[in-house]
Protein backbone atom coordinates (compact mmCIF):
# COMPACT_ATOMS: atom_id res chain seq x y z
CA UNK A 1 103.24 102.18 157.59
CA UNK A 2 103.58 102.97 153.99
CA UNK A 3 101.08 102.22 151.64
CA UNK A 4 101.51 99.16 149.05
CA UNK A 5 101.49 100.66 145.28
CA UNK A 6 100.20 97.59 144.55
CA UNK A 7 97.38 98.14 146.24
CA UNK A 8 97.07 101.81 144.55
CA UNK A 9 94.87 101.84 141.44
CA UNK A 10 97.22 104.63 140.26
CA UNK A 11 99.80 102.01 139.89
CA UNK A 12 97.73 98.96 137.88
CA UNK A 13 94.56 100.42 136.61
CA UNK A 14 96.60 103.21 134.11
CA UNK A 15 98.12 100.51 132.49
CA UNK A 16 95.47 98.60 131.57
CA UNK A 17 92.89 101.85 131.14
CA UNK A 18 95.53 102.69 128.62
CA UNK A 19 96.07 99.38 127.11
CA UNK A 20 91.79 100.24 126.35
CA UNK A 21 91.76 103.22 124.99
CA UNK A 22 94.77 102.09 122.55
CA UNK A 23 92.46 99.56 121.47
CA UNK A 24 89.69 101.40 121.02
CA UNK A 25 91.66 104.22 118.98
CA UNK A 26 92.99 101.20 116.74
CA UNK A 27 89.18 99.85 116.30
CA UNK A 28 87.73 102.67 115.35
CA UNK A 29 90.84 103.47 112.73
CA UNK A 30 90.01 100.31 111.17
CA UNK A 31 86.05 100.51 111.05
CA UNK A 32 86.41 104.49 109.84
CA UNK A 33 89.26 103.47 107.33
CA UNK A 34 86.85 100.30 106.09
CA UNK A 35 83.61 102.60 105.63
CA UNK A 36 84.57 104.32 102.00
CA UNK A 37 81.19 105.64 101.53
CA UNK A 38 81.03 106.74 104.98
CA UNK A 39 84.66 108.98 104.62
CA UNK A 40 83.20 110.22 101.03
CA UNK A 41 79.99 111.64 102.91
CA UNK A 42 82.49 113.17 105.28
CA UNK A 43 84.86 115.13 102.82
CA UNK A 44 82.23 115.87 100.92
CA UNK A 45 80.48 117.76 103.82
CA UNK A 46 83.86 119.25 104.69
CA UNK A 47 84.96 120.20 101.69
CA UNK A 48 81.43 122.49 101.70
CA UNK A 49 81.98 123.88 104.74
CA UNK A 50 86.03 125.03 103.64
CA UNK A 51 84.27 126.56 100.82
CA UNK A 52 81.74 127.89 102.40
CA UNK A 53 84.68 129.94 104.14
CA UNK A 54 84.60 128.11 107.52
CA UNK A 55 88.10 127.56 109.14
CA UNK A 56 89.11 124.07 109.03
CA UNK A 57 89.01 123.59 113.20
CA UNK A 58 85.56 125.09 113.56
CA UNK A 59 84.20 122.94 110.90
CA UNK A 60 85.64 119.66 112.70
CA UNK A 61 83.74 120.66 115.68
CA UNK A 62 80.69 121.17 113.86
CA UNK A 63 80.49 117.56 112.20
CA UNK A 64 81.55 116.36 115.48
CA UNK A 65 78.53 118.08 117.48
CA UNK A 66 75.99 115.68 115.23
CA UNK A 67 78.15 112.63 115.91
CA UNK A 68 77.62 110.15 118.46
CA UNK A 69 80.20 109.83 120.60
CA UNK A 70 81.35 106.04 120.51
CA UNK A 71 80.80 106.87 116.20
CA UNK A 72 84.62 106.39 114.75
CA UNK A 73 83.74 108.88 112.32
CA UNK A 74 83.60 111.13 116.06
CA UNK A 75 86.21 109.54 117.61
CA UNK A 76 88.14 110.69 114.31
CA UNK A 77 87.25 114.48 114.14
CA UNK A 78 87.82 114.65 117.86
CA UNK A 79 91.39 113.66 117.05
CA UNK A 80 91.75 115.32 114.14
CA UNK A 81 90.57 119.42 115.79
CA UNK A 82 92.79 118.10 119.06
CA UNK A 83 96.16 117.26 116.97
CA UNK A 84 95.47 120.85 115.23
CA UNK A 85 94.81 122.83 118.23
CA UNK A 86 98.69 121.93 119.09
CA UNK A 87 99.88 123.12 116.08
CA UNK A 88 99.53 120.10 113.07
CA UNK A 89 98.12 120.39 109.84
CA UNK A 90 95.24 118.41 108.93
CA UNK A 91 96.82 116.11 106.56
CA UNK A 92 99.43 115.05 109.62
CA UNK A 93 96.50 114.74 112.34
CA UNK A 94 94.50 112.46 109.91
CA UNK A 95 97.40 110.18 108.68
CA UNK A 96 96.39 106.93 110.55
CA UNK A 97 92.93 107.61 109.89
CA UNK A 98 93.12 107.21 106.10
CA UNK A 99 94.51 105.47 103.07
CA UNK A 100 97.87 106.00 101.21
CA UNK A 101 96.11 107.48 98.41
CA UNK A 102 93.42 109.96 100.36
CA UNK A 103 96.75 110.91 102.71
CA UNK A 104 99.25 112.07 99.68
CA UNK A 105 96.05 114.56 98.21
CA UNK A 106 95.13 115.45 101.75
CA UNK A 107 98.94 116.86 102.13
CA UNK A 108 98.73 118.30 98.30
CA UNK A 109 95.71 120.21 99.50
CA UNK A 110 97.85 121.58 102.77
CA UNK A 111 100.85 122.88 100.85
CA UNK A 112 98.56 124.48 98.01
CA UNK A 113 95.96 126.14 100.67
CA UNK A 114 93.24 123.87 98.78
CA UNK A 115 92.35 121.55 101.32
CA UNK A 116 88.63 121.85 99.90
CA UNK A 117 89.21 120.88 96.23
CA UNK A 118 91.89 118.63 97.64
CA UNK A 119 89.13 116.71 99.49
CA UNK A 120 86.93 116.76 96.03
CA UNK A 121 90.00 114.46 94.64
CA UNK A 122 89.89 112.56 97.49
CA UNK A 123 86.11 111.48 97.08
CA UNK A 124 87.29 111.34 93.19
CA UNK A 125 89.78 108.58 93.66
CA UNK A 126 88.23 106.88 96.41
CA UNK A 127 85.20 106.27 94.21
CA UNK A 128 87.05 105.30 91.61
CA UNK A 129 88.65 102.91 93.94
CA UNK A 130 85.28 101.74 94.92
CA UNK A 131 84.50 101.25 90.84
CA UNK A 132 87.91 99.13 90.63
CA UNK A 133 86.63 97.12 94.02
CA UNK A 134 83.37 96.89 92.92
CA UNK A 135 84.83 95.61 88.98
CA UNK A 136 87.08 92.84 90.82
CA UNK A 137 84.27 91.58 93.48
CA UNK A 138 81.48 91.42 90.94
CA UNK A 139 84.10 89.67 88.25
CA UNK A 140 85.04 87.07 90.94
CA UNK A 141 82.19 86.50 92.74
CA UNK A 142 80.49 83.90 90.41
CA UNK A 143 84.06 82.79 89.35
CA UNK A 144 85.00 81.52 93.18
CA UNK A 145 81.55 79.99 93.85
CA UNK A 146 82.11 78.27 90.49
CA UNK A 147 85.49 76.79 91.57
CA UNK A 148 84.03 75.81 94.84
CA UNK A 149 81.50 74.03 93.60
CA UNK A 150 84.05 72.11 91.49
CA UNK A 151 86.51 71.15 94.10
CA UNK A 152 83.64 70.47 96.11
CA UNK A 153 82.41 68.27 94.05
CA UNK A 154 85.98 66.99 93.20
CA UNK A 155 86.06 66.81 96.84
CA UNK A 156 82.82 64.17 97.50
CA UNK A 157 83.73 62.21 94.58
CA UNK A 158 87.49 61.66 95.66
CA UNK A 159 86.45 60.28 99.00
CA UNK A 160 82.98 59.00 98.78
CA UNK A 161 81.45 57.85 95.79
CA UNK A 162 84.71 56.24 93.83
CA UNK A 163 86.25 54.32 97.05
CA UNK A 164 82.88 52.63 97.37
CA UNK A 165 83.49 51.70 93.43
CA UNK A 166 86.70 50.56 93.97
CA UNK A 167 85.96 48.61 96.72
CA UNK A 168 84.05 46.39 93.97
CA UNK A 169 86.64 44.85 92.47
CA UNK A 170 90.70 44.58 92.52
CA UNK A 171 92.31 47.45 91.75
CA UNK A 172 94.46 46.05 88.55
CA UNK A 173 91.07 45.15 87.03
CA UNK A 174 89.75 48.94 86.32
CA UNK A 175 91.19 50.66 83.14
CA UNK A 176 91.28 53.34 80.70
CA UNK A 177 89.13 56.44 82.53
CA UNK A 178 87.66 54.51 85.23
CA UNK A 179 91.70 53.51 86.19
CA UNK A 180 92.25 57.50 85.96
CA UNK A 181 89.40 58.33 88.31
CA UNK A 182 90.87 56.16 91.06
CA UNK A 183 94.23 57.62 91.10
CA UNK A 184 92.62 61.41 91.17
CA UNK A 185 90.64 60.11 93.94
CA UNK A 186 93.80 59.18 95.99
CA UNK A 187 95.86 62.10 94.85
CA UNK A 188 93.07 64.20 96.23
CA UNK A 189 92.42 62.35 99.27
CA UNK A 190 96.37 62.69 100.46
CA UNK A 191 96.67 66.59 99.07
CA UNK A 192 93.73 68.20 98.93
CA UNK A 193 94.23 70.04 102.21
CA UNK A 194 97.64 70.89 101.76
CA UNK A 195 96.45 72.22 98.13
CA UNK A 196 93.86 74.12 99.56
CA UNK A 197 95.94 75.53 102.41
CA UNK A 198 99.07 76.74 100.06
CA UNK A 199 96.08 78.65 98.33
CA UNK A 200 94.96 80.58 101.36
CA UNK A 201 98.66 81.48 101.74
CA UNK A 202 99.34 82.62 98.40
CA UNK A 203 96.46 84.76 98.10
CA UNK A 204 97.56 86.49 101.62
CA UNK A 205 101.20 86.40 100.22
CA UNK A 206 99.62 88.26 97.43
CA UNK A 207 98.14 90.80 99.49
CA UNK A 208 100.95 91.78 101.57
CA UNK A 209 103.21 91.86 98.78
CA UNK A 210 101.67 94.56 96.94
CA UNK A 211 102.77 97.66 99.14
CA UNK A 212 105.79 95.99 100.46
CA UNK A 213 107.53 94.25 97.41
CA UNK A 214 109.84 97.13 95.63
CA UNK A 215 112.18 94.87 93.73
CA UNK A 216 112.98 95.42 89.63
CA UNK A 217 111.19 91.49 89.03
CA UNK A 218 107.95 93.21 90.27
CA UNK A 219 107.60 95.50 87.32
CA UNK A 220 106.90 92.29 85.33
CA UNK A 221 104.28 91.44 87.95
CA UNK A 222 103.01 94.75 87.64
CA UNK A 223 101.65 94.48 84.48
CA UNK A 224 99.37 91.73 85.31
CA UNK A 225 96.05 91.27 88.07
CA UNK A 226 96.32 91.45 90.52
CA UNK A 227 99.32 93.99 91.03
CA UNK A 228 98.41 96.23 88.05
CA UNK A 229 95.27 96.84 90.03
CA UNK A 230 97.25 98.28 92.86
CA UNK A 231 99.60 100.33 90.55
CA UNK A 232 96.77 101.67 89.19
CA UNK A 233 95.51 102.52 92.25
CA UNK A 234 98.87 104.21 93.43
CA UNK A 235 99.16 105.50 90.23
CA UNK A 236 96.27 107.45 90.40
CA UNK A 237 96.73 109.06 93.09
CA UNK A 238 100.34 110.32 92.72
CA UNK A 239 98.98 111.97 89.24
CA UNK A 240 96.26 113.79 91.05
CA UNK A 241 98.34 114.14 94.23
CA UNK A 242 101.52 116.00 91.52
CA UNK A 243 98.92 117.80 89.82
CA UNK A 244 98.40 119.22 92.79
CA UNK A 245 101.27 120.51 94.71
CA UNK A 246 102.66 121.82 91.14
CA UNK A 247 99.63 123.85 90.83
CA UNK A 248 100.53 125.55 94.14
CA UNK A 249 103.57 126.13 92.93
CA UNK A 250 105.84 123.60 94.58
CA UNK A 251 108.53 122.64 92.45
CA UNK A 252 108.77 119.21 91.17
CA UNK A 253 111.38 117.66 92.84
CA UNK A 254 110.11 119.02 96.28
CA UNK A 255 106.84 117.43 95.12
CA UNK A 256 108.29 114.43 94.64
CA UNK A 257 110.37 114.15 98.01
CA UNK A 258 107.03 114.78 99.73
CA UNK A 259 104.77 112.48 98.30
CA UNK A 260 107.68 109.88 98.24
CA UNK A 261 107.56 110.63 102.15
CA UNK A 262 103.54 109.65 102.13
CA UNK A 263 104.06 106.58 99.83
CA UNK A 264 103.83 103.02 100.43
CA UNK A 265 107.23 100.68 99.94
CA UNK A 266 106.95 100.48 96.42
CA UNK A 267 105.58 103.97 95.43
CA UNK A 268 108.63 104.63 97.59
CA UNK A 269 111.37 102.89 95.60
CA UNK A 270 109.79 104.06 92.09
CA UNK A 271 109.33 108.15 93.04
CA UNK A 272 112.70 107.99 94.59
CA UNK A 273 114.92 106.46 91.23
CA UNK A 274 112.63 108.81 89.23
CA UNK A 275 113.87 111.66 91.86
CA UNK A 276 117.52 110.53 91.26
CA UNK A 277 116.97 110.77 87.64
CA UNK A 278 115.88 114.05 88.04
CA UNK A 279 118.41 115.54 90.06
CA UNK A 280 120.58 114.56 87.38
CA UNK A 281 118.47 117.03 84.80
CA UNK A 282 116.45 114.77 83.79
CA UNK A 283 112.63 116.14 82.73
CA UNK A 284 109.94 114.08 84.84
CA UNK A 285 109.01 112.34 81.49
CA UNK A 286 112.50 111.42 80.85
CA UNK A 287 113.44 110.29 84.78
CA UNK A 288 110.34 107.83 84.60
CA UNK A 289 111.47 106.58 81.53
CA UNK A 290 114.99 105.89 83.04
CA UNK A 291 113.95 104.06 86.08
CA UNK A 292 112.81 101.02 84.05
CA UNK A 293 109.80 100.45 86.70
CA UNK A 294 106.87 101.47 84.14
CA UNK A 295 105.62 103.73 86.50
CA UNK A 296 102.96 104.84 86.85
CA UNK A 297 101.84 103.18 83.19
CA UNK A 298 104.13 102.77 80.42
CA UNK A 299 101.45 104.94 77.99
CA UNK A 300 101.44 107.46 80.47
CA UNK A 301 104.68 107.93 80.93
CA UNK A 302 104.56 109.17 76.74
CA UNK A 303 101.93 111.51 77.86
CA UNK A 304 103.77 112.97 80.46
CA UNK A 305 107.27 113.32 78.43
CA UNK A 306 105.04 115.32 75.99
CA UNK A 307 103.39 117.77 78.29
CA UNK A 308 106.61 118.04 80.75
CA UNK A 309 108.18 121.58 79.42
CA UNK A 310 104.66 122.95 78.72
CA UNK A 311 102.51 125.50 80.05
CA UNK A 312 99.60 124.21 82.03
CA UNK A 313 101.52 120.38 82.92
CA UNK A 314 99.61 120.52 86.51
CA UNK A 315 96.43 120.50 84.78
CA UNK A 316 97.40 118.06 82.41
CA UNK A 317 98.62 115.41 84.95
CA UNK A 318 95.26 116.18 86.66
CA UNK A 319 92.94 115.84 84.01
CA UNK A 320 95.45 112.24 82.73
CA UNK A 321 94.94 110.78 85.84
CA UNK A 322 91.23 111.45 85.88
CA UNK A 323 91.18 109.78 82.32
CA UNK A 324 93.72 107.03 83.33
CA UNK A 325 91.01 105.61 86.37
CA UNK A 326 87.99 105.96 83.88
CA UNK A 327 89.74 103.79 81.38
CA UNK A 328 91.62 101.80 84.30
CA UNK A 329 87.89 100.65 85.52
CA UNK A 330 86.50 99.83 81.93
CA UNK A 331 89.89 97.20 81.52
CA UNK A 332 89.24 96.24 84.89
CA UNK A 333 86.09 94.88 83.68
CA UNK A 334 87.19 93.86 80.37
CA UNK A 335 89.48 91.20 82.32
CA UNK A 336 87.22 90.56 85.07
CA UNK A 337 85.06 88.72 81.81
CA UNK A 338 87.76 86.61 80.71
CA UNK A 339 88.03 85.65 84.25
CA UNK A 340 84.63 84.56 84.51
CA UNK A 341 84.50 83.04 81.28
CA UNK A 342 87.39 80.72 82.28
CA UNK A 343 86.46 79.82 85.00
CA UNK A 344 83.18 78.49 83.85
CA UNK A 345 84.99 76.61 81.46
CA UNK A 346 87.36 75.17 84.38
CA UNK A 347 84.26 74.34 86.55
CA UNK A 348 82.40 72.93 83.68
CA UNK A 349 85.37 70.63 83.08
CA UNK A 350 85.81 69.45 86.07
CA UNK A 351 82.53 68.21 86.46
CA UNK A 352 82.21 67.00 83.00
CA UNK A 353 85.40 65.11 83.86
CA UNK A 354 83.68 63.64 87.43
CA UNK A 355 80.51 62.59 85.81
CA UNK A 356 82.13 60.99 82.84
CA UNK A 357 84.64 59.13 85.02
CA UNK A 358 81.79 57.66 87.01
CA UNK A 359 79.85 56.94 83.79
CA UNK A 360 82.79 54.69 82.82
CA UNK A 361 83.53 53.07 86.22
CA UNK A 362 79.68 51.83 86.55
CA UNK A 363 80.00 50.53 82.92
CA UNK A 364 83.33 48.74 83.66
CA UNK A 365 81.52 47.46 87.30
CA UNK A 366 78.41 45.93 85.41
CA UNK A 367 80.91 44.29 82.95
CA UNK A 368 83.12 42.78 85.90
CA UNK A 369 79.78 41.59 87.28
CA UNK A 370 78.68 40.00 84.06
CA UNK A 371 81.91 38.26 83.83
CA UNK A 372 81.95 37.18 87.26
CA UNK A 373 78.52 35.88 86.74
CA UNK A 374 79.09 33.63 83.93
């Protein structure tokens, strides 16, 4: 009698013991791609070790002898030294393991033979990254928990304290403010869910836009927060990433087609009509200018037409990126304050509205009752 290969485990445990491991793998991507400071620590160590003249497999296998082994950081060098062993470069073993930004250097770094100083820019941009993070979290912070507190308050006013007001007396006998704060009261009570709901769904809209959307009506987006954050961002990182391959002495176009390969959506679309441009002998400089997409930065794009036909442009796109995030972090900031300041002004509003309205519904309430008393 045969046997059942249901009753096998060859035949229902792989499955599943696969179905594991894939989710494990996709865990520790995300916690090893969420812990910045944790990857700069890394390249930083193995950038050392690459200069230190240690090949790039036997250095993986040394960081990953001091790792625990359930650490993603471990789980990602293991990867990383068995993809190479069969033949990949580094940047192609660590592509899920990384950003968009720290995967288009990584690559620059292959092509030149600088995977070291590659990994230096890396830990550059990512910090700066952190800087931009750090400028948008600390400038909204206080913001939100002020505009909390006012619909919150908003919120207790709309459905407890003014219904038990207006419960005093008819409807058509309150006026003037105290007539206003009863119709915000029901226009809150029937909407303020739905309000608050289409705001959790525009800020994920938001989100998922900003790699995806490509079109021409995003350039005009770009130029405000939150999407000029992420072409800064992008930005960035293609200068660096350019810098790079050029100063290997990759040609420009090929450059282009490679990072374009690396890129999100819309890095995609903009390197790509740029390329076009430039395949039509058009200068860089004068292809970005062309495309209409203000990328990466309208003032940069000036900078780059000027250094375009001369000696040294590698270093120059380096060394403007560099400047670009240092100045990029400083406006950043510079908005993040006239953020904050209107918001307090919003909150403070709000409330100042609440508290006044009640002010004139208990004045209009003891008046009612005086009249009703006489």
């Amino acid at each position: 009698m045969g046997v059942n290969r249901f009753c096998n485990p060859q035949h229902y445990q792989r499955p599943e013991l696969m179905d594991m491991k894939d989710i494990e793998r996709k865990l520790n991507v995300y916690l090893f791609r969420s812990d910045s400071k944790g990857r700069i620590k890394l390249w930083r160590k193995l950038s050392k070790l690459l200069s230190d003249g240690i090949a790039i497999i036997p250095a993986l296998d040394e960081l990953r002898g001091v790792r625990r082994t359930k650490d993603p950081t471990y789980m990602a060098l293991n990867e990383w030294a068995a993809v190479m062993k069969n033949g990949k470069r580094f940047s192609d073993a660590a592509l899920d393991w990384v950003t968009t930004e720290e995967s288009m250097l990584l690559m620059a770094g292959d092509q030149a033979g600088a995977l070291a100083q590659s990994m230096q820019s890396v830990i550059k941009v990512t910090k700066a990254k952190q800087s931009i993070s750090s400028a948008v979290l600390n400038g909204i912070a206080y913001p939100t928990f002020l505009f909390i507190l006012a619909f919150g308050v908003m919120y207790m006013f709309s459905n407890k304290i003014i219904p038990a007001f207006a419960k005093a007396a008819r409807s058509d006998n309150w006026v003037g403010m105290a007539r206003t704060m009863i119709d915000v009261s029901a226009f809150v009570q029937v909407w303020f869910v739905w309000i608050v709901i289409a705001a959790i769904l525009l800020i994920g809209a938001l989100f998922i836009s900003m790699p995806l959307w490509s079109g021409p009506s995003r350039t005009i987006f770009d130029r405000y927060p939150p999407y000029s954050i992420y072409r800064i961002q992008q930005g960035a990182s293609w200068l660096i990433a350019m810098s790079a391959l050029i100063q290997a002495g990759v040609r420009i176009e090929s450059a282009m087609e490679q990072l374009m390969n690396k890129s999100s959506n819309w890095a995609k679309v903009r390197i790509y009509a740029a390329l076009r441009a430039m395949k039509s002998g058009k200068t860089l400089g004068a292809a970005l200018v062309q495309t209409r997409y203000e990328f990466p930065d309208r003032e940069i794009i000036s900078d780059i037409q000027i250094y375009a036909n001369k000696s040294g442009f590698d270093e120059a796109l380096r060394v403007i990126g560099d400047e670009w995030i240092t100045e990029s972090v400083e406006r950043i900031q510079d908005m993040m304050r006239i953020v904050f300041s209107a918001s307090l002004l919003f909150a403070g509003g709000v409330i100042a509205f609440m508290v006044s309205g009640m002010f004139a519904m208990q004045l209009q309430l003891s008046q009612l009752m005086q009249q009703a008393g006489r």
